[in-house]
N, C-alpha and C. Protein backbone atom coordinates (compact mmCIF):
# COMPACT_ATOMS: atom_id res chain seq x y z
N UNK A 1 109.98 112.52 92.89
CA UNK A 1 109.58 111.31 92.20
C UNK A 1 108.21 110.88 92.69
N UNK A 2 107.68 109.99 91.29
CA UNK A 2 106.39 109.87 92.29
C UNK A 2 106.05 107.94 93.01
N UNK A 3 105.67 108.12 93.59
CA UNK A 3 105.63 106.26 94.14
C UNK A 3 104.45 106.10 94.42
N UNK A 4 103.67 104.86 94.29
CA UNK A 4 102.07 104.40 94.25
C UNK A 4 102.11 103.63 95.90
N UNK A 5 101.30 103.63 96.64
CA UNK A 5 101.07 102.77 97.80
C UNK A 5 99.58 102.42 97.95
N UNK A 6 99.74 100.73 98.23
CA UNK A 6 98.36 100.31 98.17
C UNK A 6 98.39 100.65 99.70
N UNK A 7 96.76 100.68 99.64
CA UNK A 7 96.54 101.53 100.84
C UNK A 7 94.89 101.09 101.34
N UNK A 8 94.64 100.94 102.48
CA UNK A 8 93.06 100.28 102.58
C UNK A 8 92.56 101.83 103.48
N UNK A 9 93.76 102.95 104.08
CA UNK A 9 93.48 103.84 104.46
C UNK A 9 93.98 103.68 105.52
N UNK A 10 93.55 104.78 106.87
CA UNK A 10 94.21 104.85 108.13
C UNK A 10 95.95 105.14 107.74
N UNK A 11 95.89 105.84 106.22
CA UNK A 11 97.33 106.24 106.98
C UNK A 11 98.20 105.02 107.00
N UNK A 12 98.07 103.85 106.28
CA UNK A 12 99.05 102.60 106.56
C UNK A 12 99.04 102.01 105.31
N UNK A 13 99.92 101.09 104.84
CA UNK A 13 100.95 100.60 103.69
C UNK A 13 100.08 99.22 103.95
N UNK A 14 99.29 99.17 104.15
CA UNK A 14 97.94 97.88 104.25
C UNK A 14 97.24 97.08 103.35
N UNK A 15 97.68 96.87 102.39
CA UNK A 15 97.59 96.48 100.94
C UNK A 15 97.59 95.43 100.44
N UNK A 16 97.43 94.40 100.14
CA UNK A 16 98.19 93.45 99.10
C UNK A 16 98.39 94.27 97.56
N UNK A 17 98.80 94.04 97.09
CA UNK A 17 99.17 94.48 95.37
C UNK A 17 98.10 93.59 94.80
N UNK A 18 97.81 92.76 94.68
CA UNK A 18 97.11 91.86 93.43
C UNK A 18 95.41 92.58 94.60
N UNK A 19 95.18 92.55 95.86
CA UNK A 19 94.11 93.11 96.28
C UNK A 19 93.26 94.45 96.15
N UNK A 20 94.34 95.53 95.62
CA UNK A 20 94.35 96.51 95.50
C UNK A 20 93.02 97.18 94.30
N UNK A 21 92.00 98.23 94.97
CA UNK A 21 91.11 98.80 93.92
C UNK A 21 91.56 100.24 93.39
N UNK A 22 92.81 100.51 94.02
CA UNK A 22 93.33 101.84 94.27
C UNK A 22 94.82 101.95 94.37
N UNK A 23 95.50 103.00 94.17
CA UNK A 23 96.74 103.43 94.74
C UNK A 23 96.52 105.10 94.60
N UNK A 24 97.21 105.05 96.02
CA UNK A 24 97.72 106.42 96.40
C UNK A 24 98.89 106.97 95.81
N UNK A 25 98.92 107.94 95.34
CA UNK A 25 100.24 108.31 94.56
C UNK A 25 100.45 109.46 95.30
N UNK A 26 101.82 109.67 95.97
CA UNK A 26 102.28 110.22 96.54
C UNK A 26 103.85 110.92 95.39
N UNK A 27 103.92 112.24 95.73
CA UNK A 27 105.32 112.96 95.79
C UNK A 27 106.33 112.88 96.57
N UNK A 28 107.76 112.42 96.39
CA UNK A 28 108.23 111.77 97.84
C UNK A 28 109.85 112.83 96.95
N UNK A 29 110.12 113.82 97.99
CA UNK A 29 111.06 113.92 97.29
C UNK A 29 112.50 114.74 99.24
N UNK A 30 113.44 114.88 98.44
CA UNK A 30 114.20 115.55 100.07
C UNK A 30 113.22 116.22 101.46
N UNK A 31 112.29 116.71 100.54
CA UNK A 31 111.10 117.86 101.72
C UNK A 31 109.94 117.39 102.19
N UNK A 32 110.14 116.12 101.72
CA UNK A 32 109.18 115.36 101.98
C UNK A 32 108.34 114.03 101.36
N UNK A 33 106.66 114.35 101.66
CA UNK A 33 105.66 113.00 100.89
C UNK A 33 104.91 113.81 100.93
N UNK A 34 104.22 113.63 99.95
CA UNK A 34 102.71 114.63 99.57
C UNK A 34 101.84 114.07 98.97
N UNK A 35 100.51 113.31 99.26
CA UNK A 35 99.94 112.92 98.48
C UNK A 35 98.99 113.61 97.37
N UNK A 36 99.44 112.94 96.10
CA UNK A 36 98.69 114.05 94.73
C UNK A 36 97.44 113.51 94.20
N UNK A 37 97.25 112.19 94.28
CA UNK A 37 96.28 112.07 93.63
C UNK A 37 95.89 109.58 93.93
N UNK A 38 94.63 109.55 93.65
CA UNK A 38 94.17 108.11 93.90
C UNK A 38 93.97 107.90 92.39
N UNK A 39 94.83 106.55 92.35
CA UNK A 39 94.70 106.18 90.84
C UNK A 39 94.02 104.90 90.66
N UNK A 40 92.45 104.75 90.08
CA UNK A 40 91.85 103.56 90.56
C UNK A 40 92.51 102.35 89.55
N UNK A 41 91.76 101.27 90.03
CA UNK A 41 92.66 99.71 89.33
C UNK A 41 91.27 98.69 89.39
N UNK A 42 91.69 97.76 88.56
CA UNK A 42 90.52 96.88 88.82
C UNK A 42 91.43 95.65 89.52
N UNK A 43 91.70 94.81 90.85
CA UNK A 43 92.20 94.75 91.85
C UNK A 43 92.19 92.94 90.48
N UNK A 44 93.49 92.37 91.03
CA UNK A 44 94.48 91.99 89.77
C UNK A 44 94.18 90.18 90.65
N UNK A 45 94.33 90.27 91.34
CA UNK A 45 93.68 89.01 92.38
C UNK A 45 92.90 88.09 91.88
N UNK A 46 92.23 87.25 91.29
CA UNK A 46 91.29 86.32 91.22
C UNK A 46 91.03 84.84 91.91
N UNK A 47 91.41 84.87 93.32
CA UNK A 47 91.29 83.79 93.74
C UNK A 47 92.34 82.55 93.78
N UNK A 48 93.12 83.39 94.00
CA UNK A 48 94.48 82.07 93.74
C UNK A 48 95.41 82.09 92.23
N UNK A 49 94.56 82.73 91.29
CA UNK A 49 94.98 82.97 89.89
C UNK A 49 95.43 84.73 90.01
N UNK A 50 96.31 85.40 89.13
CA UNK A 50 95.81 86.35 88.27
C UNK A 50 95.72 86.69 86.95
N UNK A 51 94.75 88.02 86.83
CA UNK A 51 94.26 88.35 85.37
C UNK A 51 95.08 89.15 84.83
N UNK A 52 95.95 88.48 84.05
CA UNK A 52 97.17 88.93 82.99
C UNK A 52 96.96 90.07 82.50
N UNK A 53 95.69 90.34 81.95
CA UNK A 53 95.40 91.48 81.50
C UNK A 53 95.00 92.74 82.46
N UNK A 54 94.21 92.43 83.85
CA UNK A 54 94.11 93.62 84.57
C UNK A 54 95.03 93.50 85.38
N UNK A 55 96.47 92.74 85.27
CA UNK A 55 98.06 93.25 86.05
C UNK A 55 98.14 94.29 84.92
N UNK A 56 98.28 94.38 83.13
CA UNK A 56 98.79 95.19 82.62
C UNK A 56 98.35 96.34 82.82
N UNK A 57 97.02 96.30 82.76
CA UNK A 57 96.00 97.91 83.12
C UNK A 57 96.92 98.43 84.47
N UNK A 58 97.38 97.27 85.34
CA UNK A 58 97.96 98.25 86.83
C UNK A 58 98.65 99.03 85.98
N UNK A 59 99.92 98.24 85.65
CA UNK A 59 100.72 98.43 85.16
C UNK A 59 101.22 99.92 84.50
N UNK A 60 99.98 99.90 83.67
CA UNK A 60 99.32 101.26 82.84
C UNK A 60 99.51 102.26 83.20
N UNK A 61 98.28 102.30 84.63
CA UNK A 61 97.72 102.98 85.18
C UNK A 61 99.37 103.61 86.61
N UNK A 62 99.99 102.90 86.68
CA UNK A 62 101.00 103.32 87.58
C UNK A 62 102.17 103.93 86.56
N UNK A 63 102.44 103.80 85.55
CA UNK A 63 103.07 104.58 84.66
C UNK A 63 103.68 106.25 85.67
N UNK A 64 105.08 106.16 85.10
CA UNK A 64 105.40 107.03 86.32
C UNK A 64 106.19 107.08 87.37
N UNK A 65 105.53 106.53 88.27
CA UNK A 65 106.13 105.84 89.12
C UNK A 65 107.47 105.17 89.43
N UNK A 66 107.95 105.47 90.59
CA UNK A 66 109.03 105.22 90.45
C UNK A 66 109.17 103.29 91.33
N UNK A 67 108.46 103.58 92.49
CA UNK A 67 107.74 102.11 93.03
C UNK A 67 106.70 102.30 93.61
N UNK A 68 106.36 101.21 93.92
CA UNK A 68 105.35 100.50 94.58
C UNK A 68 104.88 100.48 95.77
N UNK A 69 104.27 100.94 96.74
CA UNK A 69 104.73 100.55 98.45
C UNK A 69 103.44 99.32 98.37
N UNK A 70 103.85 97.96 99.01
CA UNK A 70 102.43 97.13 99.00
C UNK A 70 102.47 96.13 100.41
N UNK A 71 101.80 96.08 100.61
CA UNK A 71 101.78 95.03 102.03
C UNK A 71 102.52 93.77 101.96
N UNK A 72 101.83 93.18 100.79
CA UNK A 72 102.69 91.84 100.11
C UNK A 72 102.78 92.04 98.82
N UNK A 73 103.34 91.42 97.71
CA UNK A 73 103.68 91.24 96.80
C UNK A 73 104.01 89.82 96.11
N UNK A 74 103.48 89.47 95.28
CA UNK A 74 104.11 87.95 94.78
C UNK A 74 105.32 88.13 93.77
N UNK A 75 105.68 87.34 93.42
CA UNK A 75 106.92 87.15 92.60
C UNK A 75 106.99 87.69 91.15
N UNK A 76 105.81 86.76 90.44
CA UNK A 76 105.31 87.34 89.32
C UNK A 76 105.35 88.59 88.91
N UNK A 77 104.30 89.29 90.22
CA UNK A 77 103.79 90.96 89.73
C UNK A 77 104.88 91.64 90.35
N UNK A 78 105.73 91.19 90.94
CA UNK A 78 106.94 91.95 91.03
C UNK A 78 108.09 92.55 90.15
N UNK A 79 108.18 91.10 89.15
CA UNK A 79 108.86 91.14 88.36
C UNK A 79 108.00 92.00 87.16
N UNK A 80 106.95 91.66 86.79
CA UNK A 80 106.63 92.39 85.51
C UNK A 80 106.18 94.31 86.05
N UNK A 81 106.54 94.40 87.37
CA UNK A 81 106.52 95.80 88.07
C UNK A 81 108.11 96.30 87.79
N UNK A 82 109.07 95.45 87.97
CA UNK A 82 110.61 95.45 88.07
C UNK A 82 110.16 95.88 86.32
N UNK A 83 109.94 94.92 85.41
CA UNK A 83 110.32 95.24 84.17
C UNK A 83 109.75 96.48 83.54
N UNK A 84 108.78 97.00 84.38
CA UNK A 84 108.08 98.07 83.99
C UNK A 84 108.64 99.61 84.17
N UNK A 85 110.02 99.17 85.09
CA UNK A 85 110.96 100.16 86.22
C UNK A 85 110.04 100.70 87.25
N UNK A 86 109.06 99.94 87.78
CA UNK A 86 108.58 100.59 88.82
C UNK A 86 109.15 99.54 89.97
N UNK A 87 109.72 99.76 90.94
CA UNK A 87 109.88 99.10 92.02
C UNK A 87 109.31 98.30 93.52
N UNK A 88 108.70 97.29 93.43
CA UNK A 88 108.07 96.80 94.15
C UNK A 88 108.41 96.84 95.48
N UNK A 89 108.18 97.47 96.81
CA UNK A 89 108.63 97.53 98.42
C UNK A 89 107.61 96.88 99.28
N UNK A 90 108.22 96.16 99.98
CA UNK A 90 107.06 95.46 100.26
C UNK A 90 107.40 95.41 101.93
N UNK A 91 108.83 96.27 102.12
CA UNK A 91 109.07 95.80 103.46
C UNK A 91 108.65 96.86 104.58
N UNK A 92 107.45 97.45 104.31
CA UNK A 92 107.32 98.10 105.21
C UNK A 92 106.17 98.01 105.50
N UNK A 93 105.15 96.64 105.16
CA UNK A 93 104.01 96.09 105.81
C UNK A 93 103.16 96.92 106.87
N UNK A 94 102.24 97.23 106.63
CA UNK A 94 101.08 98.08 108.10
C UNK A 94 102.10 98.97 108.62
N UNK A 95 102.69 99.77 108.29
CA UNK A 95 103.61 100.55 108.38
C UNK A 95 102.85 102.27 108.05
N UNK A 96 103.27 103.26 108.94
CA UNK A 96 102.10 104.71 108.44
C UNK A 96 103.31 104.52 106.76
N UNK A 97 102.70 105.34 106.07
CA UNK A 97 102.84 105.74 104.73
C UNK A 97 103.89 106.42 104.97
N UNK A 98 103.58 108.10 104.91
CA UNK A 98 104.50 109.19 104.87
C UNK A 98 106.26 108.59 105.75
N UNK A 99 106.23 108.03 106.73
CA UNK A 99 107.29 107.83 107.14
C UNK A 99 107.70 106.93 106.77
N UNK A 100 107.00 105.50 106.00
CA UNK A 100 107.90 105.08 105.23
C UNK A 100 108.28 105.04 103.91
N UNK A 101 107.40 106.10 103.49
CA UNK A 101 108.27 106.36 101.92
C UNK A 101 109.72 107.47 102.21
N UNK A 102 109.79 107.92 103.50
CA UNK A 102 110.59 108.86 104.10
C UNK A 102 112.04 107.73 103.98
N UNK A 103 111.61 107.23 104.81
CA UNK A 103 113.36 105.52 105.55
C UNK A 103 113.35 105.24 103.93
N UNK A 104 112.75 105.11 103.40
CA UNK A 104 113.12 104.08 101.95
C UNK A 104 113.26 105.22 100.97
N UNK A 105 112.99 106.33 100.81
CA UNK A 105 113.21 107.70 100.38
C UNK A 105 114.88 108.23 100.50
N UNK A 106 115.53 108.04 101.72
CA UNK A 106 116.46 108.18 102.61
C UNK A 106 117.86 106.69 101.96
N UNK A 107 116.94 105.62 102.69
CA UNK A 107 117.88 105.00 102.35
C UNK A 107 118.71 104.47 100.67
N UNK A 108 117.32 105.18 100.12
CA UNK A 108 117.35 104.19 98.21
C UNK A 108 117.81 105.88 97.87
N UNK A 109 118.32 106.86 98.09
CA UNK A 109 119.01 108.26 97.62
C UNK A 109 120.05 109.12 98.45
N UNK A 110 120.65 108.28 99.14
CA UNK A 110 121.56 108.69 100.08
C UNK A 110 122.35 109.99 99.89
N UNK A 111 122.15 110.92 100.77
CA UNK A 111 122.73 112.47 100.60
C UNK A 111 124.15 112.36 100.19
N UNK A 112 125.10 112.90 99.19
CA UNK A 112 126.22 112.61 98.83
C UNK A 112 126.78 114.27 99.38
C-alpha cells in the first residue's frame, strides 16, 4: 500500500499537514517501507485560515494513498482526508519515518 508522510527531511515525520510543500510517498507493505517517489503540494496553511481549494489539490495529488503520516493535523483536513479514504496519523510526531510506518503498518494489519 502506498502512504504519504509530511516530511521537512532528516528521516522524521516532522510536518504539519496544512505546512506541507511536499509528501513523501512511501511503499509500506509486510517487507517493509520503500520510498517511491516526492509528490509536490502547494502547502494548504494560510495563516490561521485554510485554502479550500489548495486542501483539494492535496487531496488530488495524494490520491492513492492509503494515509497520511503528519506531525499535526487539524480536524477539518482530517476529516475531508478521512472522506477521501486516506487516513490521517498523526501519532507518531518527530518520529524516524521507516519505523513508524513499520508499528502502524503492524499494528493497523495484524498477522492472522
Amino acid at each position: 500500500m502506498l502512504v504519504a508522510v509530511a516530511t521537512k527531511g532528516d528521516g522524521q515525520i516532522n510536518q504539519h499537514f496544512g505546512h506541507a510543500d511536499s509528501f513523501a510517498i512511501y511503499e509500506v507493505g509486510a517487507s517493509g517501507a520503500c520510498f517511491i517517489e516526492q509528490r509536490l503540494v502547494e502547502h494548504y496553511c494560510q495563516g490561521g485560515y485554510g485554502d479550500e481549494d489548495k486542501r483539494e489539490a492535496i487531496l488530488r495529488t495524494l490520491a492513492g494513498c492509503s494515509a497520511c503520516f503528519v506531525a499535526r493535523v487539524g480536524n477539518g483536513p482530517a476529516e475531508k482526508l478521512a472522506a477521501a479514504g486516506i487516513e490521517a496519523v498523526s501519532e507518531y510526531p518527530y518520529a524516524a519515518i521507516e519505523a513508524s510506518l513499520m508499528a502502524w503498518f503492524a499494528k493497523s494489519r495484524p498477522v492472522t
